[in-house]
Protein backbone atom coordinates (compact mmCIF):
# COMPACT_ATOMS: atom_id res chain seq x y z
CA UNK A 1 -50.26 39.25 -6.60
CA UNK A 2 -46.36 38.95 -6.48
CA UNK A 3 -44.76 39.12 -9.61
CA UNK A 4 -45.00 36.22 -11.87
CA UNK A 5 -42.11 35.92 -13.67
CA UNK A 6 -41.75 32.15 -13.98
CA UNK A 7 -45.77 31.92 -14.85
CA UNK A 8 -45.61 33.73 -17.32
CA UNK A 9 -42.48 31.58 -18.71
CA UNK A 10 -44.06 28.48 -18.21
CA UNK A 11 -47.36 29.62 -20.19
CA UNK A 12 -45.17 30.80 -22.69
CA UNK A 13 -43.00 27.61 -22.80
CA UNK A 14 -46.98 25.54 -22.99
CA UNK A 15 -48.09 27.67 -25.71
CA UNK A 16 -45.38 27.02 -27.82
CA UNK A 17 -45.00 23.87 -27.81
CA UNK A 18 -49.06 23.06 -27.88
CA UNK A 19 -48.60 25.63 -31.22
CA UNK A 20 -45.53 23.63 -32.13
CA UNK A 21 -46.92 20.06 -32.06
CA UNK A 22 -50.48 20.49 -33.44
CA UNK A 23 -48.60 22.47 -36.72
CA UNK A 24 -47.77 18.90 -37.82
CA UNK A 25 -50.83 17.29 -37.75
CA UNK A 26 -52.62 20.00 -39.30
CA UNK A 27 -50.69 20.15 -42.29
CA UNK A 28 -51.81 16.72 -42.85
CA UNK A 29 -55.08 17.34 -41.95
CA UNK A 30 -54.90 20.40 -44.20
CA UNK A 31 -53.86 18.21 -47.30
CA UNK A 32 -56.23 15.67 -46.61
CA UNK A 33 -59.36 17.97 -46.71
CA UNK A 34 -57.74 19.94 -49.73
CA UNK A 35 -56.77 23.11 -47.90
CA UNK A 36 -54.43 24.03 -50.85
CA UNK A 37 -55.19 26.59 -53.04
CA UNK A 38 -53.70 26.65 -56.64
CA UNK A 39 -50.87 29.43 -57.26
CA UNK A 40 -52.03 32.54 -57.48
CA UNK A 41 -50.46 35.57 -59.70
CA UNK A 42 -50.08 37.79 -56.58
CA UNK A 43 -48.26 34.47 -54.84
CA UNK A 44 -44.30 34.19 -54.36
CA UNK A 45 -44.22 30.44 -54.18
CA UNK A 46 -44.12 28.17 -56.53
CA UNK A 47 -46.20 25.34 -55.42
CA UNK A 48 -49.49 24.78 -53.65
CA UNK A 49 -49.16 24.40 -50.12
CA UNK A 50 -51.22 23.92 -47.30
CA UNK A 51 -53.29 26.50 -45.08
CA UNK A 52 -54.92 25.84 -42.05
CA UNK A 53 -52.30 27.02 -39.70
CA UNK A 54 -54.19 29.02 -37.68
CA UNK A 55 -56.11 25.52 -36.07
CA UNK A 56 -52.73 24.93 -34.32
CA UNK A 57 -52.13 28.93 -33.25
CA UNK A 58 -55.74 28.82 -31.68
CA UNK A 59 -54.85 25.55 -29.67
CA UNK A 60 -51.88 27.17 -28.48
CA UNK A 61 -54.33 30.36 -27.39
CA UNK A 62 -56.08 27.74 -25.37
CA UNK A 63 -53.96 26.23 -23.74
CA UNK A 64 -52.21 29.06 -22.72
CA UNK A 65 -55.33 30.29 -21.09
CA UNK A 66 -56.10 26.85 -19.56
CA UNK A 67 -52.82 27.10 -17.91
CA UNK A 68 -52.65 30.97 -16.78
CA UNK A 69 -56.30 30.41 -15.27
CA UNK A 70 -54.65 27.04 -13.04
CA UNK A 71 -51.64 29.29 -12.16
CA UNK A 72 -51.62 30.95 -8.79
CA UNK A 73 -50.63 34.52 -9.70
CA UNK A 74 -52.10 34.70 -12.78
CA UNK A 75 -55.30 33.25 -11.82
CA UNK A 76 -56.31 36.78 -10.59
CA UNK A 77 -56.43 37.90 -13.73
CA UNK A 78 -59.42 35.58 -14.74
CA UNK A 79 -61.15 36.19 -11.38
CA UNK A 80 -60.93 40.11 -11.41
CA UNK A 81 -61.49 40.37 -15.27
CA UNK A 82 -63.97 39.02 -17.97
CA UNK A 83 -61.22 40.02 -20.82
CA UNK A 84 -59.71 36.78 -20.96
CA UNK A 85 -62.76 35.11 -21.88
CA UNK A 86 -64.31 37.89 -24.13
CA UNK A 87 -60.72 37.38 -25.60
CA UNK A 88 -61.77 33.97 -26.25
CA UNK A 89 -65.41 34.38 -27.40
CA UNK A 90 -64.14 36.87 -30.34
CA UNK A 91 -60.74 34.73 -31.27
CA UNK A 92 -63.19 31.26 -31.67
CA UNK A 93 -65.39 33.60 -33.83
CA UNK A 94 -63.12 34.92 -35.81
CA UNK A 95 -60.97 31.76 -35.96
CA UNK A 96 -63.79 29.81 -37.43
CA UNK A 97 -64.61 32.49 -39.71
CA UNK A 98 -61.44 31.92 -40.93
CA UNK A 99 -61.35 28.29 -41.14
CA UNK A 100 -63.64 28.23 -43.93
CA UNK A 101 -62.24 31.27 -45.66
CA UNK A 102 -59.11 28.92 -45.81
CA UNK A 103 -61.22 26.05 -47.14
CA UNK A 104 -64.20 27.55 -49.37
CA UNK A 105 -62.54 31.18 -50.49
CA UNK A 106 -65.13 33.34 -48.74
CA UNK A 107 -66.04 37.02 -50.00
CA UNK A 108 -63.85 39.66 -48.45
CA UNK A 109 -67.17 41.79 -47.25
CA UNK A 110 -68.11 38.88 -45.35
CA UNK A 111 -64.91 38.50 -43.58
CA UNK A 112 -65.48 42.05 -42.87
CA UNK A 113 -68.59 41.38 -41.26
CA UNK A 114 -67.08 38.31 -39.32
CA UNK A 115 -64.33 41.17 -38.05
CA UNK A 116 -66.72 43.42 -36.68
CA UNK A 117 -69.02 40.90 -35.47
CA UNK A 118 -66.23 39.69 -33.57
CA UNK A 119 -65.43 43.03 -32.10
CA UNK A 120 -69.02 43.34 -31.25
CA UNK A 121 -68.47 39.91 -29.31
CA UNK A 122 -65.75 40.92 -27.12
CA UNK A 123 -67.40 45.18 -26.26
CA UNK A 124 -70.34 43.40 -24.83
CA UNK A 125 -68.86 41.17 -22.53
CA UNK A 126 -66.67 44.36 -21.68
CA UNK A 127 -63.70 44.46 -23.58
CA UNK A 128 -63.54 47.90 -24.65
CA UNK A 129 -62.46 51.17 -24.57
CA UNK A 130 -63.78 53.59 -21.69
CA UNK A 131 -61.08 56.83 -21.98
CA UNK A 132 -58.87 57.52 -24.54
CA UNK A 133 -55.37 59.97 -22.37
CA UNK A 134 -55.37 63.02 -24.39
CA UNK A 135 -52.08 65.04 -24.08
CA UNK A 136 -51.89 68.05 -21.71
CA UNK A 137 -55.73 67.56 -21.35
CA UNK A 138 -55.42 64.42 -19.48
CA UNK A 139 -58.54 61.75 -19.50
CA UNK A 140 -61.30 61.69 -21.77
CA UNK A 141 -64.17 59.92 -21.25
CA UNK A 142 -66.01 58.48 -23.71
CA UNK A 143 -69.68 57.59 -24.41
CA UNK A 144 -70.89 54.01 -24.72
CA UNK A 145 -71.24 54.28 -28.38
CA UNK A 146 -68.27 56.02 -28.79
CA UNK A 147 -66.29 53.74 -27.03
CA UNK A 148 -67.87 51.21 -28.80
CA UNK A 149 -67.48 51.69 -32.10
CA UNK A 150 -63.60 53.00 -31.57
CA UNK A 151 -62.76 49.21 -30.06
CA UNK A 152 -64.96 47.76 -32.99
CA UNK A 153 -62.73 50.07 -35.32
CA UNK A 154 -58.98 49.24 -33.81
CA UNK A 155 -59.85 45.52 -33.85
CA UNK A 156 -60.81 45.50 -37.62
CA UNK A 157 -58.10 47.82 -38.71
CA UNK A 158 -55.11 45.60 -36.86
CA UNK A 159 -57.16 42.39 -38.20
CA UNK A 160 -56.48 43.77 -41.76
CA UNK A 161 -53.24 45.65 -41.43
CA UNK A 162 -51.93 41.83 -40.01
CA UNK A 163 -53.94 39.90 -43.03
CA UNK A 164 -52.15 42.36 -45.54
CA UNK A 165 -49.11 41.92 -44.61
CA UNK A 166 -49.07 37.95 -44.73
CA UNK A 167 -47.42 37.67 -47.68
CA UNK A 168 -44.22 35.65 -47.44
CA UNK A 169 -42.91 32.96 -45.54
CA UNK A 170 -42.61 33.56 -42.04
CA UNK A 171 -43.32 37.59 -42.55
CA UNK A 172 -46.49 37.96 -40.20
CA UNK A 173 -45.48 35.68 -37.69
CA UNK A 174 -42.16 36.85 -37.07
CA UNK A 175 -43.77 40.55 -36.93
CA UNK A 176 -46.25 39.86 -34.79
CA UNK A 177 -44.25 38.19 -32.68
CA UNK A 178 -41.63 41.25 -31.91
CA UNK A 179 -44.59 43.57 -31.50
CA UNK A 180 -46.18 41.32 -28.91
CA UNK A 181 -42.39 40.99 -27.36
CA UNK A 182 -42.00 44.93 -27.06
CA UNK A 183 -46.12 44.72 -25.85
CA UNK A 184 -45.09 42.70 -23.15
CA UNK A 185 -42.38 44.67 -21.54
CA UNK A 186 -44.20 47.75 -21.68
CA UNK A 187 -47.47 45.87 -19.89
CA UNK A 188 -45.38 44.48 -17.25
CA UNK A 189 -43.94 47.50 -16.94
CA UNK A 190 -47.09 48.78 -15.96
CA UNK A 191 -48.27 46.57 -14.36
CA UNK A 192 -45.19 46.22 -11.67
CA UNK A 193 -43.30 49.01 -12.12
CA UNK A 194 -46.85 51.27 -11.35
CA UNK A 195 -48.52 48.80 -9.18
CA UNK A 196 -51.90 48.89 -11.97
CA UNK A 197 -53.25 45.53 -12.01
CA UNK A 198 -55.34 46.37 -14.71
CA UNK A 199 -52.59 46.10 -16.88
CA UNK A 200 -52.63 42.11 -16.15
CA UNK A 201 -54.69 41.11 -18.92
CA UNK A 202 -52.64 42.58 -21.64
CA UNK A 203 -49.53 41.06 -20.39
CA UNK A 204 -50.92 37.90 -20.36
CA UNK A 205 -52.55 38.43 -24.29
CA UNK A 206 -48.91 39.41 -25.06
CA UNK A 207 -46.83 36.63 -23.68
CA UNK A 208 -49.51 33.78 -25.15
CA UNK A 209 -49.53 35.62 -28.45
CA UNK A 210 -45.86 35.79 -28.25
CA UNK A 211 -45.95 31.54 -28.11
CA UNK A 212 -48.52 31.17 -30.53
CA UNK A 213 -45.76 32.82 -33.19
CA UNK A 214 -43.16 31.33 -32.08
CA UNK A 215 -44.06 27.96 -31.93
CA UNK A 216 -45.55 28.60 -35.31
CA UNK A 217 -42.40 29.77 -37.11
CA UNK A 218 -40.40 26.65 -37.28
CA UNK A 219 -42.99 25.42 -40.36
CA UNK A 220 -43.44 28.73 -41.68
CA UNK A 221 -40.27 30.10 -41.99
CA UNK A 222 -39.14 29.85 -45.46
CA UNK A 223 -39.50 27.44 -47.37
CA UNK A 224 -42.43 27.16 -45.27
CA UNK A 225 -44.41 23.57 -45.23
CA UNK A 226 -47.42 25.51 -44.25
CA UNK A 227 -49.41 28.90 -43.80
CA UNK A 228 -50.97 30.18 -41.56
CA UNK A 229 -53.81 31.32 -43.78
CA UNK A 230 -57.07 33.74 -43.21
CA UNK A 231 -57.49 31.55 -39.75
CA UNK A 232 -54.30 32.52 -38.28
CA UNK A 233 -53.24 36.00 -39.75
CA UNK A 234 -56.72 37.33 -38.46
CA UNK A 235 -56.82 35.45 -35.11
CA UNK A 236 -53.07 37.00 -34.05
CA UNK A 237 -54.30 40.18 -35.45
CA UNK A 238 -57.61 40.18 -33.31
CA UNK A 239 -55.29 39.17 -30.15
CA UNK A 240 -53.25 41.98 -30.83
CA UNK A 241 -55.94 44.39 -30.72
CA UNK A 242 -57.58 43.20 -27.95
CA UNK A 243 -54.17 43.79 -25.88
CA UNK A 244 -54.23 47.55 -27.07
CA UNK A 245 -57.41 48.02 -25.92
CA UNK A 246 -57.14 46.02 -22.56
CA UNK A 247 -54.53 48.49 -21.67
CA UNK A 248 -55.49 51.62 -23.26
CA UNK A 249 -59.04 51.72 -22.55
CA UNK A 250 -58.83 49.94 -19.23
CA UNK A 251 -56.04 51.13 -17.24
CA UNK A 252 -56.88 54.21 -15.65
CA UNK A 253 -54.44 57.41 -15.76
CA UNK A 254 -55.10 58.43 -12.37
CA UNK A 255 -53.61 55.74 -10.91
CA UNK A 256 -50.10 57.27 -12.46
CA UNK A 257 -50.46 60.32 -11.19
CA UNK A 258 -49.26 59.58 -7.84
CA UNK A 259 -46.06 59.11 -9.14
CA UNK A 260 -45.80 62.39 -11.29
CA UNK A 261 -47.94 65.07 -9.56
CA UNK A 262 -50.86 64.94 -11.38
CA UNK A 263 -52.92 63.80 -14.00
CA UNK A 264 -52.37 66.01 -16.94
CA UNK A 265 -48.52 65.13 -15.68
CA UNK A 266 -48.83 61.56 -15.71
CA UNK A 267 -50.81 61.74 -19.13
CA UNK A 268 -48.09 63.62 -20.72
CA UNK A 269 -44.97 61.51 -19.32
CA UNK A 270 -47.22 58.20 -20.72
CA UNK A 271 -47.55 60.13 -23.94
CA UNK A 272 -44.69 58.35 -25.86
CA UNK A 273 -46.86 55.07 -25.52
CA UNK A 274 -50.11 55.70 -24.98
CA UNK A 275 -50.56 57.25 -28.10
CA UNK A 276 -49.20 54.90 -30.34
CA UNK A 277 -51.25 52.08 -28.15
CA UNK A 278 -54.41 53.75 -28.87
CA UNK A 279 -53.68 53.13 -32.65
CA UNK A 280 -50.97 50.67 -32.63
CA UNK A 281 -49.15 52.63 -34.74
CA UNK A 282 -45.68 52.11 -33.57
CA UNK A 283 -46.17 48.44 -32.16
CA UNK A 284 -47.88 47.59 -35.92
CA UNK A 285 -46.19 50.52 -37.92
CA UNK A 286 -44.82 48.30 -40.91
CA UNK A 287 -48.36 46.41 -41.46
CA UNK A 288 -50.59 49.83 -40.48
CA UNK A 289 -48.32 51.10 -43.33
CA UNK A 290 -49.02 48.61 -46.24
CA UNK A 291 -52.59 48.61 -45.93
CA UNK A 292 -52.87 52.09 -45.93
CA UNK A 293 -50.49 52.44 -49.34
CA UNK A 294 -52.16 49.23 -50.36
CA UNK A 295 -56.15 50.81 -49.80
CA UNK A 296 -54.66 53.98 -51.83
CA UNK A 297 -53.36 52.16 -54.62
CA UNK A 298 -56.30 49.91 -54.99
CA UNK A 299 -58.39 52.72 -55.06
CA UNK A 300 -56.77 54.85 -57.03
CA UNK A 301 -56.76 52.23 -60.17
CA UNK A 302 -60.00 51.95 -59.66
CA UNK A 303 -60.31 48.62 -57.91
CA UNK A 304 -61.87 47.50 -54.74
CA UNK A 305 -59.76 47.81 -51.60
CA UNK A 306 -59.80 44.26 -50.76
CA UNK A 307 -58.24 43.18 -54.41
CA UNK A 308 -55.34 41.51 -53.95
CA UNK A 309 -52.37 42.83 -55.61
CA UNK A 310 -48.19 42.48 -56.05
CA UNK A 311 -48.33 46.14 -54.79
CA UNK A 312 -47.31 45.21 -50.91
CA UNK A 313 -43.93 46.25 -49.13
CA UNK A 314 -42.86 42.58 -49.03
CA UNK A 315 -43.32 42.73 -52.76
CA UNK A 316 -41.66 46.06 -53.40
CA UNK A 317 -37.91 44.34 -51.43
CA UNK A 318 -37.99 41.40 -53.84
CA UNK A 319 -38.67 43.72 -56.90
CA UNK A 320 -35.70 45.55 -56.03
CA UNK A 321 -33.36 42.52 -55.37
CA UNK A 322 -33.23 40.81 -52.55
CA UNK A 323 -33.76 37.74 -51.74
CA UNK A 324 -37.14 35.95 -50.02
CA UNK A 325 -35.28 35.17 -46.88
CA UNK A 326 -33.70 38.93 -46.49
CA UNK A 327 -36.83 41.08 -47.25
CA UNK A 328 -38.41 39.04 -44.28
CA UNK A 329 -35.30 39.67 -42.14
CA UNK A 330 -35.47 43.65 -43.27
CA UNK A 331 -39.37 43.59 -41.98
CA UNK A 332 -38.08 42.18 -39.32
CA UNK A 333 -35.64 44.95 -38.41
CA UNK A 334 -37.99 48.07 -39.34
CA UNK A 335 -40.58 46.14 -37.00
CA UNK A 336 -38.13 45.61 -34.34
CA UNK A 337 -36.77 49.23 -34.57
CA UNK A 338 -40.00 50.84 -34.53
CA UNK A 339 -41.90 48.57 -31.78
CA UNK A 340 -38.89 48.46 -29.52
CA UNK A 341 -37.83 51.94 -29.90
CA UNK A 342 -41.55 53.43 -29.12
CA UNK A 343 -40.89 51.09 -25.78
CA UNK A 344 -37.44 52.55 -24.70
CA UNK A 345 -38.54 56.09 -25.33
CA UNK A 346 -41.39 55.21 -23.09
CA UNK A 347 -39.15 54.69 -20.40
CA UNK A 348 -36.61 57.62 -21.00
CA UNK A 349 -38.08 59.90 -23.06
CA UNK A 350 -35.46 62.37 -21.93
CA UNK A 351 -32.87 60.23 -22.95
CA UNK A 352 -30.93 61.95 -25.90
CA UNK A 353 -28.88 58.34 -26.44
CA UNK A 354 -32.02 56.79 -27.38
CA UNK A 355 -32.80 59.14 -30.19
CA UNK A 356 -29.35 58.87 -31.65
CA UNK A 357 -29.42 55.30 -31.38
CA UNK A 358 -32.66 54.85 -33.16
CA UNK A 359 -31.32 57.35 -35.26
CA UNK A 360 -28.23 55.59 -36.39
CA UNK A 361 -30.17 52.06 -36.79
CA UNK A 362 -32.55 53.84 -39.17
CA UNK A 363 -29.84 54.67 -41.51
CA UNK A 364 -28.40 51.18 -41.59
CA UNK A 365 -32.00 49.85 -42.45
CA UNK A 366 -31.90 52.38 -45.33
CA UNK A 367 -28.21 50.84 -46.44
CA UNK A 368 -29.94 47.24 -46.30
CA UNK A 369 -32.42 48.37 -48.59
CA UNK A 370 -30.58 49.80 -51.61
CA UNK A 371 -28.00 46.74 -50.71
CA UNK A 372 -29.41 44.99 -53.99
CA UNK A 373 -28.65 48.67 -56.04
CA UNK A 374 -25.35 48.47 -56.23
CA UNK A 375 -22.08 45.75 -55.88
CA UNK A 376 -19.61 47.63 -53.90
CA UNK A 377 -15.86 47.42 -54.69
CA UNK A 378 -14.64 45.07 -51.33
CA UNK A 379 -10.69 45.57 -50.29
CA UNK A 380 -9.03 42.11 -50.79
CA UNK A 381 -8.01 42.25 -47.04
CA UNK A 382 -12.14 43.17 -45.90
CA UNK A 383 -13.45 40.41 -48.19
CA UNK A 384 -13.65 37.57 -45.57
CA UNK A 385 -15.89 40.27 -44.24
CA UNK A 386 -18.62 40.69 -46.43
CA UNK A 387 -20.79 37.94 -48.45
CA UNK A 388 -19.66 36.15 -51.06
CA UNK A 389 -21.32 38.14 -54.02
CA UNK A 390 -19.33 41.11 -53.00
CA UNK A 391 -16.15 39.18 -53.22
CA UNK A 392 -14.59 40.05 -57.23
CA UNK A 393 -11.88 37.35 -56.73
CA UNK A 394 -14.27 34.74 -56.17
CA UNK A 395 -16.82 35.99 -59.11
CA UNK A 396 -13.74 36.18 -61.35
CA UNK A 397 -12.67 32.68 -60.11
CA UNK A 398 -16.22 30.78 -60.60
CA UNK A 399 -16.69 32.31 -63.70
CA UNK A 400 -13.02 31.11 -65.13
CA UNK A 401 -14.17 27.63 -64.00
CA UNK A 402 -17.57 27.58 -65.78
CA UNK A 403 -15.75 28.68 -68.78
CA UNK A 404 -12.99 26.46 -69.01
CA UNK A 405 -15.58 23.32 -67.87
CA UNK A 406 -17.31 24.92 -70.97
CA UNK A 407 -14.31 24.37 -73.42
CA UNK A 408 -12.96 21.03 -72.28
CA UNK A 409 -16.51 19.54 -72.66
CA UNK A 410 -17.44 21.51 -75.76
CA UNK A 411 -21.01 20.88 -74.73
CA UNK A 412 -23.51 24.33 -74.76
CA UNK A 413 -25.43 24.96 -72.24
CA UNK A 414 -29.51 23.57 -71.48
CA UNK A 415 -31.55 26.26 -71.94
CA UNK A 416 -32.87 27.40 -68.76
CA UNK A 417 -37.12 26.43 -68.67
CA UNK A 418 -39.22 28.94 -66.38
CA UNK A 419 -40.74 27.21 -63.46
CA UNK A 420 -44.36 26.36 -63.98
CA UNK A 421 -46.46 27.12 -61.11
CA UNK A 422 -47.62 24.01 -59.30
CA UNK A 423 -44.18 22.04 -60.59
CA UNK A 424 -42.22 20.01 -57.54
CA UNK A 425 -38.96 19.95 -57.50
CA UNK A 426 -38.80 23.29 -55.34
CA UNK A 427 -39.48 21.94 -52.17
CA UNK A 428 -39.98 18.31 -52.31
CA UNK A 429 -41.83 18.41 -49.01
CA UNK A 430 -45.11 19.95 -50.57
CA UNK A 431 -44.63 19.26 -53.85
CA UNK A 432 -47.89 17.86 -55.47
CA UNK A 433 -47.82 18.63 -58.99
CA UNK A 434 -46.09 16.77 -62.45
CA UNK A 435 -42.49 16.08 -62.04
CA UNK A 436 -39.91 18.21 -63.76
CA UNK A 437 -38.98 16.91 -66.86
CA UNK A 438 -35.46 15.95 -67.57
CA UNK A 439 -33.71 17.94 -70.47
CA UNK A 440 -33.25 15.80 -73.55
CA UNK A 441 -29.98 14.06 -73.49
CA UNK A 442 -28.12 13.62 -76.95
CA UNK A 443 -27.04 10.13 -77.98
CA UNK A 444 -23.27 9.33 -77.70
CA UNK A 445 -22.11 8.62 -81.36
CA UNK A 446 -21.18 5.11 -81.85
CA UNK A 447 -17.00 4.78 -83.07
CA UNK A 448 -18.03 1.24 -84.64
């Protein structure tokens, strides 16, 4: 195979725009059918909108497939490998699954069972793990049933920590996406850069996941005009998975050790990402996170583990502050950091410039957090530099205004209502309850 740079562009550039078109009609098909649930308490939006986004993600997984498997390089892949269509077998399954879940409300244990029936699909037509690299051990093999039931455990614990974390406009997609981003360049760096076509698969689940998200974003960023719902968070989820185990349990270490003088060598230089592929702990770290504080804290009150709750990280940012559209940019970051940093000290794990780097990023992510803590005192000549609700001049300016537009009108001010859940007005586009009611008007006093 040479290396196929543009392919995998153009089934990138096909995915999201098949993604990116069929979002549209889906949202009207989605209203149509009544695909929009009424406000929940756990919810941060204030008015129904429709689910169902996951139809358009799966056409985009198909026909980036369809186009990979007519693509001369990448064609290999489907004629050396059955992954891409065990890949497909479990995503239909679990896409359907979904479907109605997004429709009818189904019971979380049997989306459980959908999960690892799904899982089940893709071991036996041979997606699954066979060794797991242990460090300065080298390979382990594994039994069938061993193997078996670690795959069938990966795919339902990404499927979940994904689900969990889909929570506010835009949040899971963008995440998903930058994982699958830093995915890619480490499986075409093994691919290429060690000669392993085994690694082939897993950089093709990784660039068509990466189009499914993207075109996808565009309608869910916020305020989004759709969701993905059950169908989507656990179909990018189960993608994601299946790339960790494509080229964890698949690629073989031996083939590395060539290059490093052995295989306990070659284990332990690979040990900065093979570990955290195993359990994508790094490439996943923010949603693995939540749904392990989120299983605790369920538990702990005495509740089931699939209750849904305000208890989530996404939650936590806009209790302290900020606003929708900057907790989803900080999850963005901490993703970004995390997956992209496990990648770059895969490469040069020697490197002390990497550590300080990630280092020195980590503590601005902990400034953009307690951002919302405290209004810091701005130097006249460093305001143009900051936001405008750290400038003092232009607080103390506004509010002079408001109060002297106060006193020439001598009119108090409306009470301010609460919006009522279901109420348009918010965003127009999706609006589908009463309209807001206008606030009583006093009558002018006749001078006759």
């Amino acid at each position: 195979m040479g290396q196929p740079v543009r392919e995998y562009l153009l089934t990138l550039c096909v995915t999201v725009a098949v993604t990116y078109l069929l979002t549209g009609p889906v949202r009207k098909f989605a209203i149509a059918v009544g695909a929009m649930p009424a406000i929940r308490a756990r919810d941060v939006h204030r008015e129904p909108t429709p689910r169902l986004g996951g139809i358009a993600m799966f056409g985009g997984l198909c026909a980036g497939l369809l186009v990979a498997d007519h693509l001369q390089n990448l064609n290999g892949v489907f004629e050396l490998s059955n992954e891409p269509r065990a890949l497909l077998s479990g995503a239909a399954l679990i896409w359907l699954v979904g479907v109605l879940d997004d429709k009818f409300e189904i019971d979380a244990l049997i989306k459980l069972g959908a999960q690892m029936i799904s899982a089940g699909v893709m071991v036996m037509q041979g997606l699954t793990i066979l060794w797991i690299p242990v460090p300065f051990i080298g390979t382990v093999a594994l039994t069938q049933w061993q193997g078996n039931l670690l795959t069938v455990a990966l795919v339902v614990i990404t499927i979940n920590a994904v689900n969990f974390v889909d929570g506010l406009d835009g949040l899971a997609a963008g995440m998903v996406c930058i994982a699958s981003c830093a995915f890619f360049l480490y499986a075409y760096r093994i691919w290429f850069g060690y000669g392993i076509e085994a690694a082939a698969p897993a950089t093709l689940f990784a660039a068509i996941l990466m189009g499914m998200c993207i075109g996808f974003l565009p309608h869910n960023m916020h305020p989004a005009r759709i969701f993905m719902g059950d169908s989507g968070s656990m179909l990018i989820g189960l993608v994601l998975a299946a790339a960790a185990i494509s080229i964890t349990g698949q690629v073989d270490p031996d083939a590395m050790a060539l290059f490093v003088g052995g295989e306990r060598n070659a284990t332990h230089a690979m040990l900065p990402v093979f570990i955290p592929l195993l359990l994508p702990l790094t490439i996943i770290a923010i949603p693995m996170a939540d749904l392990t504080l989120a299983i605790v804290r369920r538990t702990w009150n005495g509740q089931s583990p699939f209750a849904a709750d305000r208890g989530h990280l996404h939650h936590r940012l806009l209790e302290l502050g900020h606003s929708h559209s900057r907790a989803v940019l900080i999850m963005y970051f901490w993703s970004g950091l995390i997956a992209f940093g496990a990648v770059a000290y895969s490469v040069h794990s020697t490197s002390m410039w990497i550590v300080l780097a990630i280092a020195a990023l980590s503590a601005v992510g902990l400034i953009l957090l307690l951002l919302p803590r405290f209004t810091p005192r701005t130097p006249r000549w460093a305001e143009f530099l900051v936001p405008p609700r750290y400038r003092h001049s232009a607080r103390r300016a506004e509010a002079a205004a408001e109060a002297a537009a106060r006193e020439a009108t001598a009119i108090e001010p409306a009470p301010v209502r609460p919006v009522v859940a279901g109420v348009s007005g918010v965003n127009g586009a999706t609006a589908v309850g009463a309209r807001a009611h206008f606030p009583d008007r006093r009558k002018a006093e006749s001078t006759r």
